[in-house]
N, C-alpha and C. Protein backbone atom coordinates (compact mmCIF):
# COMPACT_ATOMS: atom_id res chain seq x y z
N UNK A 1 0.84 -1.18 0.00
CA UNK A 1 0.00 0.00 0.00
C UNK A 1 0.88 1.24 0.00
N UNK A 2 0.61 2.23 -0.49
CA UNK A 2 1.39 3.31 -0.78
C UNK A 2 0.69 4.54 0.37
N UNK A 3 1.62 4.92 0.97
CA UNK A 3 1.47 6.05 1.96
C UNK A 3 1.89 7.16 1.68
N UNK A 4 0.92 8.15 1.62
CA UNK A 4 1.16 9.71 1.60
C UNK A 4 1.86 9.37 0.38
N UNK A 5 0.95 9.44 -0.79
CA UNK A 5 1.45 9.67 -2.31
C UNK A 5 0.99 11.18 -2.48
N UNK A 6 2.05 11.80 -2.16
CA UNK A 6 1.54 13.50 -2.77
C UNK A 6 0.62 13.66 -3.30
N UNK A 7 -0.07 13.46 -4.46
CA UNK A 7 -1.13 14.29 -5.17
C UNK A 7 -2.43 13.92 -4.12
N UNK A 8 -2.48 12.99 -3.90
CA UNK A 8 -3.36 12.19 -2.65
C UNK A 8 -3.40 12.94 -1.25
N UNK A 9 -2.18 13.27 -0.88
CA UNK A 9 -2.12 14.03 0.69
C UNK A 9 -2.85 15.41 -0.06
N UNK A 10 -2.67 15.71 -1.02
CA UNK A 10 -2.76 17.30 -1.25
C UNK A 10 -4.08 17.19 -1.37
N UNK A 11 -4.70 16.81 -2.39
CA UNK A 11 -6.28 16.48 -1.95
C UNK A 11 -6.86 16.47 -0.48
N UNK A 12 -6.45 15.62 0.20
CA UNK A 12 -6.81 15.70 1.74
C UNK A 12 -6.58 16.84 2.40
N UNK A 13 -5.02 17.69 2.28
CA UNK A 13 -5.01 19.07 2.81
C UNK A 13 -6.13 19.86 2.20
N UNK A 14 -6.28 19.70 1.17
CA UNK A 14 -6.87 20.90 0.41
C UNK A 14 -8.76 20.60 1.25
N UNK A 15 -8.80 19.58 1.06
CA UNK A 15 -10.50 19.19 1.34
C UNK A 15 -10.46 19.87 3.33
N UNK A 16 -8.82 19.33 4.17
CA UNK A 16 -9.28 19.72 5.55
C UNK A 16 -9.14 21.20 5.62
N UNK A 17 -8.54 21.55 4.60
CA UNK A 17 -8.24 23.21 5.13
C UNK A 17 -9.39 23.78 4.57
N UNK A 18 -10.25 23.54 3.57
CA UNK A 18 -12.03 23.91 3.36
C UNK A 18 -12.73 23.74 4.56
N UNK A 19 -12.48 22.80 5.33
CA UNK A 19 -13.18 22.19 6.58
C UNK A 19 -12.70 23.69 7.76
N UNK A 20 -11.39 23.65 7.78
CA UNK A 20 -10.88 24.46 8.92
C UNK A 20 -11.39 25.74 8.79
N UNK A 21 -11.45 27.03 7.33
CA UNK A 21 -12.02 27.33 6.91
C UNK A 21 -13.58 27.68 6.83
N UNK A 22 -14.43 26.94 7.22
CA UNK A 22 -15.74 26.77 6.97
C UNK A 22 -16.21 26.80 8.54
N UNK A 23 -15.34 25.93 9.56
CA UNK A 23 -15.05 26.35 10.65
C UNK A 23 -15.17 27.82 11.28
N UNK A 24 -14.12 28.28 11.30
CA UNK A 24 -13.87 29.71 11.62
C UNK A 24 -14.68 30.44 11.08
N UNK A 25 -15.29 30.50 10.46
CA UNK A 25 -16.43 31.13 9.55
C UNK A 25 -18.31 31.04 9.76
N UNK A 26 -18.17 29.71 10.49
CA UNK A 26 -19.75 29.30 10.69
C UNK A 26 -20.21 28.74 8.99
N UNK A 27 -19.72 28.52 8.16
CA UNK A 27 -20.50 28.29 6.58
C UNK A 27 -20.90 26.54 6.92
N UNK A 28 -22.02 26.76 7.48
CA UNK A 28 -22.55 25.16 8.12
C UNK A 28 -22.44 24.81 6.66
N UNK A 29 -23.45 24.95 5.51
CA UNK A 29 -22.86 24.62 4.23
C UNK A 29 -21.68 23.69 4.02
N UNK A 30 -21.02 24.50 4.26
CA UNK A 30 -19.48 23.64 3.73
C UNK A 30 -19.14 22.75 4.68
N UNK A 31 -19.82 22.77 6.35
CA UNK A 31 -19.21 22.14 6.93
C UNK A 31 -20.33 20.82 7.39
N UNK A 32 -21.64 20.76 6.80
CA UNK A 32 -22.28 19.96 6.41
C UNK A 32 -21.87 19.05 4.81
N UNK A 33 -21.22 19.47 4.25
CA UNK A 33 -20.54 18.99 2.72
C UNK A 33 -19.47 18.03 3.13
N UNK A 34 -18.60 18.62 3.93
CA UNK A 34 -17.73 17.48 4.52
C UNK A 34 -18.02 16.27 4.97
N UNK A 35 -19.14 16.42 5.90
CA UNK A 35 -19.56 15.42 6.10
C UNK A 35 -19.93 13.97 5.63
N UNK A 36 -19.83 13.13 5.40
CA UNK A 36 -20.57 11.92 4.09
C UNK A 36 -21.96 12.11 5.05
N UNK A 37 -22.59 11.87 3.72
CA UNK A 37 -24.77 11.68 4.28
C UNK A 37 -24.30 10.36 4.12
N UNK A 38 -24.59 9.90 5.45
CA UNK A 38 -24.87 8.57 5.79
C UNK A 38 -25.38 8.40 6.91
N UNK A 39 -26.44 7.69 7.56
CA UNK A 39 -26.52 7.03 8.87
C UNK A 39 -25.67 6.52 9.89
N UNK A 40 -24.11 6.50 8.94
CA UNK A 40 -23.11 5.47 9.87
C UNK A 40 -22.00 6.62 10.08
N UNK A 41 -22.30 7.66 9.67
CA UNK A 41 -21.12 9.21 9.59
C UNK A 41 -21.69 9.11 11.28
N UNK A 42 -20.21 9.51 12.11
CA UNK A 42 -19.88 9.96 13.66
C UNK A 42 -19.36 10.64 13.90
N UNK A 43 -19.89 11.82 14.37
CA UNK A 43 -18.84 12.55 15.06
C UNK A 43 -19.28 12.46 16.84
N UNK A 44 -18.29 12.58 17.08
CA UNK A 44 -18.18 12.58 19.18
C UNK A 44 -17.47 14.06 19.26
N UNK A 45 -18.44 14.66 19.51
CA UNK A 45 -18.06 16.09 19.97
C UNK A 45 -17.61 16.51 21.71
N UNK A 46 -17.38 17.69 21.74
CA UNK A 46 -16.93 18.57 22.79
C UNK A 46 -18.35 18.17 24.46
N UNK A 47 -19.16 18.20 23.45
CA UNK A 47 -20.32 18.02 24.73
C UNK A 47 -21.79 17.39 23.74
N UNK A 48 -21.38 16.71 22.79
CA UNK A 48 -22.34 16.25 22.17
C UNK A 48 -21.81 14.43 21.51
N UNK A 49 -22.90 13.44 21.22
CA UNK A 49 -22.50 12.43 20.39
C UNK A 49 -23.71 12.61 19.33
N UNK A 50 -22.86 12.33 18.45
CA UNK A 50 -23.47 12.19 17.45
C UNK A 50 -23.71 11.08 15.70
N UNK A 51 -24.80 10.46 15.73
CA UNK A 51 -24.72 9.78 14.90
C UNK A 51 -25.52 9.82 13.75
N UNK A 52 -24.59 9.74 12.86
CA UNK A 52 -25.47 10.11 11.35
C UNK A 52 -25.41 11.62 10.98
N UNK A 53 -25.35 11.83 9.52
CA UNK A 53 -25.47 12.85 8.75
C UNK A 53 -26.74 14.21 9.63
N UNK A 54 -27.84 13.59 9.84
CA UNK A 54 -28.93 14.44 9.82
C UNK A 54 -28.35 14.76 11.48
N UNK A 55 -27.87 13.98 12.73
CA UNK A 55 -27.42 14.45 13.83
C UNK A 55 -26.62 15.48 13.56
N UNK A 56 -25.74 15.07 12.61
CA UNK A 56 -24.46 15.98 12.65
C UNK A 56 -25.14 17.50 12.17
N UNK A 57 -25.91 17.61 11.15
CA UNK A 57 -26.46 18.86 10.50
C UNK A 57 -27.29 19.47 11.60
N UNK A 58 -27.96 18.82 12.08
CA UNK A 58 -29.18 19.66 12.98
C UNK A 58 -27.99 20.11 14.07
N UNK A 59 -27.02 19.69 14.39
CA UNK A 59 -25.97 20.04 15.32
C UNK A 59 -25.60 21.32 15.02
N UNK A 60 -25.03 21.54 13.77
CA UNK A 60 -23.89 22.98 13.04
C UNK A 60 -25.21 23.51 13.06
N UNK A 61 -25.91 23.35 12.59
CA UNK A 61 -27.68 24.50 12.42
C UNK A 61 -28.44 24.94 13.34
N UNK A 62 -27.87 24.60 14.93
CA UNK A 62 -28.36 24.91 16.18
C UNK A 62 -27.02 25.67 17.08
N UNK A 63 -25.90 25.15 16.51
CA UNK A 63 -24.78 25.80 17.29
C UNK A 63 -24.39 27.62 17.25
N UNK A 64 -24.28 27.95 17.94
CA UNK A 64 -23.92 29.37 18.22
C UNK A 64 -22.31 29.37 17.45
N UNK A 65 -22.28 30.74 16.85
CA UNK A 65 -21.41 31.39 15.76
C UNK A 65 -20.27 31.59 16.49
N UNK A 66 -20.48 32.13 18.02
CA UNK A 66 -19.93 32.77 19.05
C UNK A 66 -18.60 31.56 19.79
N UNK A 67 -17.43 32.38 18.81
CA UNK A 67 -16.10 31.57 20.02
C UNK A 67 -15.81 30.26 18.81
N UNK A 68 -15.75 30.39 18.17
CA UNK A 68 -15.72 29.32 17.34
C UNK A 68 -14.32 29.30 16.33
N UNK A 69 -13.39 30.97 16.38
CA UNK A 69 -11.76 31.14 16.41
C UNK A 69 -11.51 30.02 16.58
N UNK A 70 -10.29 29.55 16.28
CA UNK A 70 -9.29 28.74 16.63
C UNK A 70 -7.91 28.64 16.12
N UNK A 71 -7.06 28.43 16.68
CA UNK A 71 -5.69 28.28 15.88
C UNK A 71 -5.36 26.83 15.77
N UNK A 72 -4.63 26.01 14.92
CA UNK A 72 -4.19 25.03 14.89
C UNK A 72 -2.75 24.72 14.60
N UNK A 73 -1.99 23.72 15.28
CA UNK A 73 -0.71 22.93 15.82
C UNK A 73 -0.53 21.74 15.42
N UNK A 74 0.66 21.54 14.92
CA UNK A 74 0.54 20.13 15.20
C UNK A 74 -0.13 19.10 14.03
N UNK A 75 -0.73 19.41 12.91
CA UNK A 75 -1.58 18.60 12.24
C UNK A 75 -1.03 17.65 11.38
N UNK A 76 -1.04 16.64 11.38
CA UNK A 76 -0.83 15.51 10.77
C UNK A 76 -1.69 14.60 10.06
N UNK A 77 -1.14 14.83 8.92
CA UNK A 77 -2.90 14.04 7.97
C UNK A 77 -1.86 12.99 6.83
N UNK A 78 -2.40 11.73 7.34
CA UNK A 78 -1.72 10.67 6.34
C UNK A 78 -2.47 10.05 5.69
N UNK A 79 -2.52 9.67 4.79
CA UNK A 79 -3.11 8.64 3.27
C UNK A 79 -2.52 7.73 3.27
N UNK A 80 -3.54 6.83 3.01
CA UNK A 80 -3.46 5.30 2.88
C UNK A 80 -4.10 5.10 1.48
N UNK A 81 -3.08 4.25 0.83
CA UNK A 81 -3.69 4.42 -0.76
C UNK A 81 -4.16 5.83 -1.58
N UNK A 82 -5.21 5.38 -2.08
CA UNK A 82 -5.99 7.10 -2.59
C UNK A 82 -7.21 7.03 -2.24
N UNK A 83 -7.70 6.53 -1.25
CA UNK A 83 -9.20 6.85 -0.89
C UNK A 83 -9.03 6.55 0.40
N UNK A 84 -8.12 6.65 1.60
CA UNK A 84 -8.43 6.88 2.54
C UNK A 84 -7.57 7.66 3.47
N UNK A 85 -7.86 8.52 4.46
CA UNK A 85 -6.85 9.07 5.13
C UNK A 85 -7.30 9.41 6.09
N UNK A 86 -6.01 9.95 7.43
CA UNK A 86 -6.79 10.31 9.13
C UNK A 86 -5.89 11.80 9.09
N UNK A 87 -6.63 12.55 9.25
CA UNK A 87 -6.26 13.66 9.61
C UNK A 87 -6.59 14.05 11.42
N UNK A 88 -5.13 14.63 11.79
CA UNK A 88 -5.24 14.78 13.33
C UNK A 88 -4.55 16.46 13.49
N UNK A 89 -5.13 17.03 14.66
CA UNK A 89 -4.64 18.36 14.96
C UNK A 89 -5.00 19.15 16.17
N UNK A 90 -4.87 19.62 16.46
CA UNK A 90 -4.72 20.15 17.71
C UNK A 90 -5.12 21.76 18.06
N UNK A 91 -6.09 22.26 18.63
CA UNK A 91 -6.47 23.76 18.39
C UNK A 91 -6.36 24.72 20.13
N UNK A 92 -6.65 25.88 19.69
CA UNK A 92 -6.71 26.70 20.77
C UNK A 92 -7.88 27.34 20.33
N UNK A 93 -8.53 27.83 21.55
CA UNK A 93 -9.52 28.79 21.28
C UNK A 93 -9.08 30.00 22.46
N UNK A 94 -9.71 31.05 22.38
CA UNK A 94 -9.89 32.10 23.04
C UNK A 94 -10.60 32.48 24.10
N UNK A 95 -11.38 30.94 23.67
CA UNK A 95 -12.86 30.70 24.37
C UNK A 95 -12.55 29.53 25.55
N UNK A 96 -12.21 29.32 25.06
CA UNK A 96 -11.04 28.14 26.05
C UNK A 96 -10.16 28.17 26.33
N UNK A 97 -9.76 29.14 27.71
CA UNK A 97 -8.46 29.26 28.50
C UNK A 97 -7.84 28.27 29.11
N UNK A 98 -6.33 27.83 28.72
CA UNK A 98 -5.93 26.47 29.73
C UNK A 98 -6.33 25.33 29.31
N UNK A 99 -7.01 24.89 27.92
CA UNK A 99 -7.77 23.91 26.99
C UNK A 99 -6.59 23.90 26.15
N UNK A 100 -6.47 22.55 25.92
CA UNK A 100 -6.38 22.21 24.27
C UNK A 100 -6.66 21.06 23.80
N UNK A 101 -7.51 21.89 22.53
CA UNK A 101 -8.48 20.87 22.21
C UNK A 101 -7.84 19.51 21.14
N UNK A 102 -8.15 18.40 20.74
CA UNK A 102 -7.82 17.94 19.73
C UNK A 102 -8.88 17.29 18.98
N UNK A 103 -8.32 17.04 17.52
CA UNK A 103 -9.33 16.87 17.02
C UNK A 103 -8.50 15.55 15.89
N UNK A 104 -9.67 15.08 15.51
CA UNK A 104 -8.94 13.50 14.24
C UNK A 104 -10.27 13.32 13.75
N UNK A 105 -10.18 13.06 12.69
CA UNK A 105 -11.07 12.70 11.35
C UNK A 105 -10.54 11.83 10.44
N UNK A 106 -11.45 10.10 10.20
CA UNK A 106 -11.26 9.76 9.37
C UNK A 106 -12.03 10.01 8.01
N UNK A 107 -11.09 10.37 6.77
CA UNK A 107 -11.49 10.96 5.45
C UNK A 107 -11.50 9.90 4.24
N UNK A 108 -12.52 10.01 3.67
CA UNK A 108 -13.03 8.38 2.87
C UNK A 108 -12.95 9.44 1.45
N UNK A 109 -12.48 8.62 0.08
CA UNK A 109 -13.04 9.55 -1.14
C UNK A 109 -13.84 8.63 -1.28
N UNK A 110 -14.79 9.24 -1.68
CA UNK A 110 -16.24 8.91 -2.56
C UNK A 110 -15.94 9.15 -4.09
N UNK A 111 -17.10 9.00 -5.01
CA UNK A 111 -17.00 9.36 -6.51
C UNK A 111 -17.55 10.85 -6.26
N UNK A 112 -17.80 11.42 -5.23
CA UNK A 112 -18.42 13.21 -4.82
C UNK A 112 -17.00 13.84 -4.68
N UNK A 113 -16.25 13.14 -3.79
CA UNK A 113 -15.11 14.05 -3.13
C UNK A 113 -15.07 13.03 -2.13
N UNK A 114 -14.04 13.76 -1.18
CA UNK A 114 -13.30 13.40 -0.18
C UNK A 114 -14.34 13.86 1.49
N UNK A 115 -14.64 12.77 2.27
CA UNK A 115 -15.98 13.08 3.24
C UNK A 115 -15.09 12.59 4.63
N UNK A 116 -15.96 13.34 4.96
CA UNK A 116 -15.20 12.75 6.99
C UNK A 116 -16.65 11.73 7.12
N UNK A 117 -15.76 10.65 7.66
CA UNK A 117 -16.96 9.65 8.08
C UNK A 117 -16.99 9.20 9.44
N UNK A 118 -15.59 9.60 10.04
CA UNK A 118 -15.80 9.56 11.90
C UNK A 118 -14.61 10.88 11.92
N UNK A 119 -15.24 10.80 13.04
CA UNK A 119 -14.59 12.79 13.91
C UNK A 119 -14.64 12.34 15.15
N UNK A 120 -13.69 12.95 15.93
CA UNK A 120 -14.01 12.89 17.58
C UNK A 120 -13.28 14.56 17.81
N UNK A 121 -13.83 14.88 18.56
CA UNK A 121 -13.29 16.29 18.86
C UNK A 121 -13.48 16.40 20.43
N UNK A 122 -12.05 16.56 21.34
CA UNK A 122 -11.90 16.55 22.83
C UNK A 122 -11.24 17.56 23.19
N UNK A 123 -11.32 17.84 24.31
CA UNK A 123 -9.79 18.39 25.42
C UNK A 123 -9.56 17.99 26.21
N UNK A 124 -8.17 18.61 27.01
CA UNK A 124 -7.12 18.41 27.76
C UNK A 124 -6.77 19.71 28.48
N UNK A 125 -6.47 19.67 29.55
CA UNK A 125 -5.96 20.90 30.42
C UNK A 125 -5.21 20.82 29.97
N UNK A 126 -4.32 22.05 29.80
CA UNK A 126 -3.11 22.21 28.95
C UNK A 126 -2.03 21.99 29.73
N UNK A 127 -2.43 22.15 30.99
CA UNK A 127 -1.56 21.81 32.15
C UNK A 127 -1.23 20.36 32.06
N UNK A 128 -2.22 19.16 31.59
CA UNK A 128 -1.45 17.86 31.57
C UNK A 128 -1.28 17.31 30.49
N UNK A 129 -0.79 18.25 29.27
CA UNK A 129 -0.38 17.81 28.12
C UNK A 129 0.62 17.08 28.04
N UNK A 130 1.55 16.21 27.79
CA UNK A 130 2.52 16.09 28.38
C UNK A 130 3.33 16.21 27.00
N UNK A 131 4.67 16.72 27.16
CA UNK A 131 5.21 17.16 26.30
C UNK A 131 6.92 16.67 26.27
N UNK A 132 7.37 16.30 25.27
CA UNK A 132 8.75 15.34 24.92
C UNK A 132 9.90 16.29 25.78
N UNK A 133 10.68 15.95 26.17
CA UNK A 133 11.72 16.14 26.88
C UNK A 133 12.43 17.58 25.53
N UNK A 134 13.19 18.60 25.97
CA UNK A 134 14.19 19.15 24.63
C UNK A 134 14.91 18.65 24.39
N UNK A 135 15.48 18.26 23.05
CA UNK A 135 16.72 17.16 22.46
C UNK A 135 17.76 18.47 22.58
N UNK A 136 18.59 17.98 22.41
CA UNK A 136 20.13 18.40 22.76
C UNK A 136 20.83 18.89 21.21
């Protein structure tokens, strides 16, 4: 199996940074598009679970606009073959002092595009992040 074949990762950047994008912005639109419509699409949110396409939409279409900034760290998005990949990353909000949040999405291509079909999105006190020793 071929890992992280460039034209393949770039597709996946290009589809999560629409996502990150659409994010910061509130464009439920785009961030309902990401999604695959399916019954079996998951996301496990911040203070919500959620299963299926229509959970996930009535979710972004009820959520408040408010605090929804973020910066991101850290992101690592690998491909497996050309139709599948996990994108992982790590955010701050403004809204969340002493948080950091993380986030991972697995990304399926379809014959539509490229869809998140599981998400989990958590935090961590930033206080028990734990973080690699400095190399020398």
């Amino acid at each position: 199996m071929d890992v992280d074949l460039p034209e393949v990762l770039a597709e996946v950047r290009a589809a999560f940074d629409r996502y990150e994008k659409a994010l910061g912005e509130n464009d439920v639109a785009v961030l309902d598009d990401t999604f695959r419509i399916d019954p079996r699409t998951i996301r496990y949110g911040m203070g919500e679970i959620l299963y299926g396409h229509h959970e996930i939409a009535a979710f972004r279409a009820a959520r408040s606009p408010v605090g929804l900034a973020r910066t991101i760290s850290r992101t690592v998005i690998t491909t497996y073959g050309q139709e599948f990949a996990v994108a992982s990353t790590l955010f701050h909000r403004e809204s969340m002092p002493g948080k950091v949040g993380r986030q991972m999405q697995t990304w399926v291509k379809f014959p539509d595009g490229w869809h998140v079909v599981a998400a989990h999105v958590s935090t961590v006190d930033e206080s028990n992040v734990w973080k690699p020793p400095a190399t020398l």
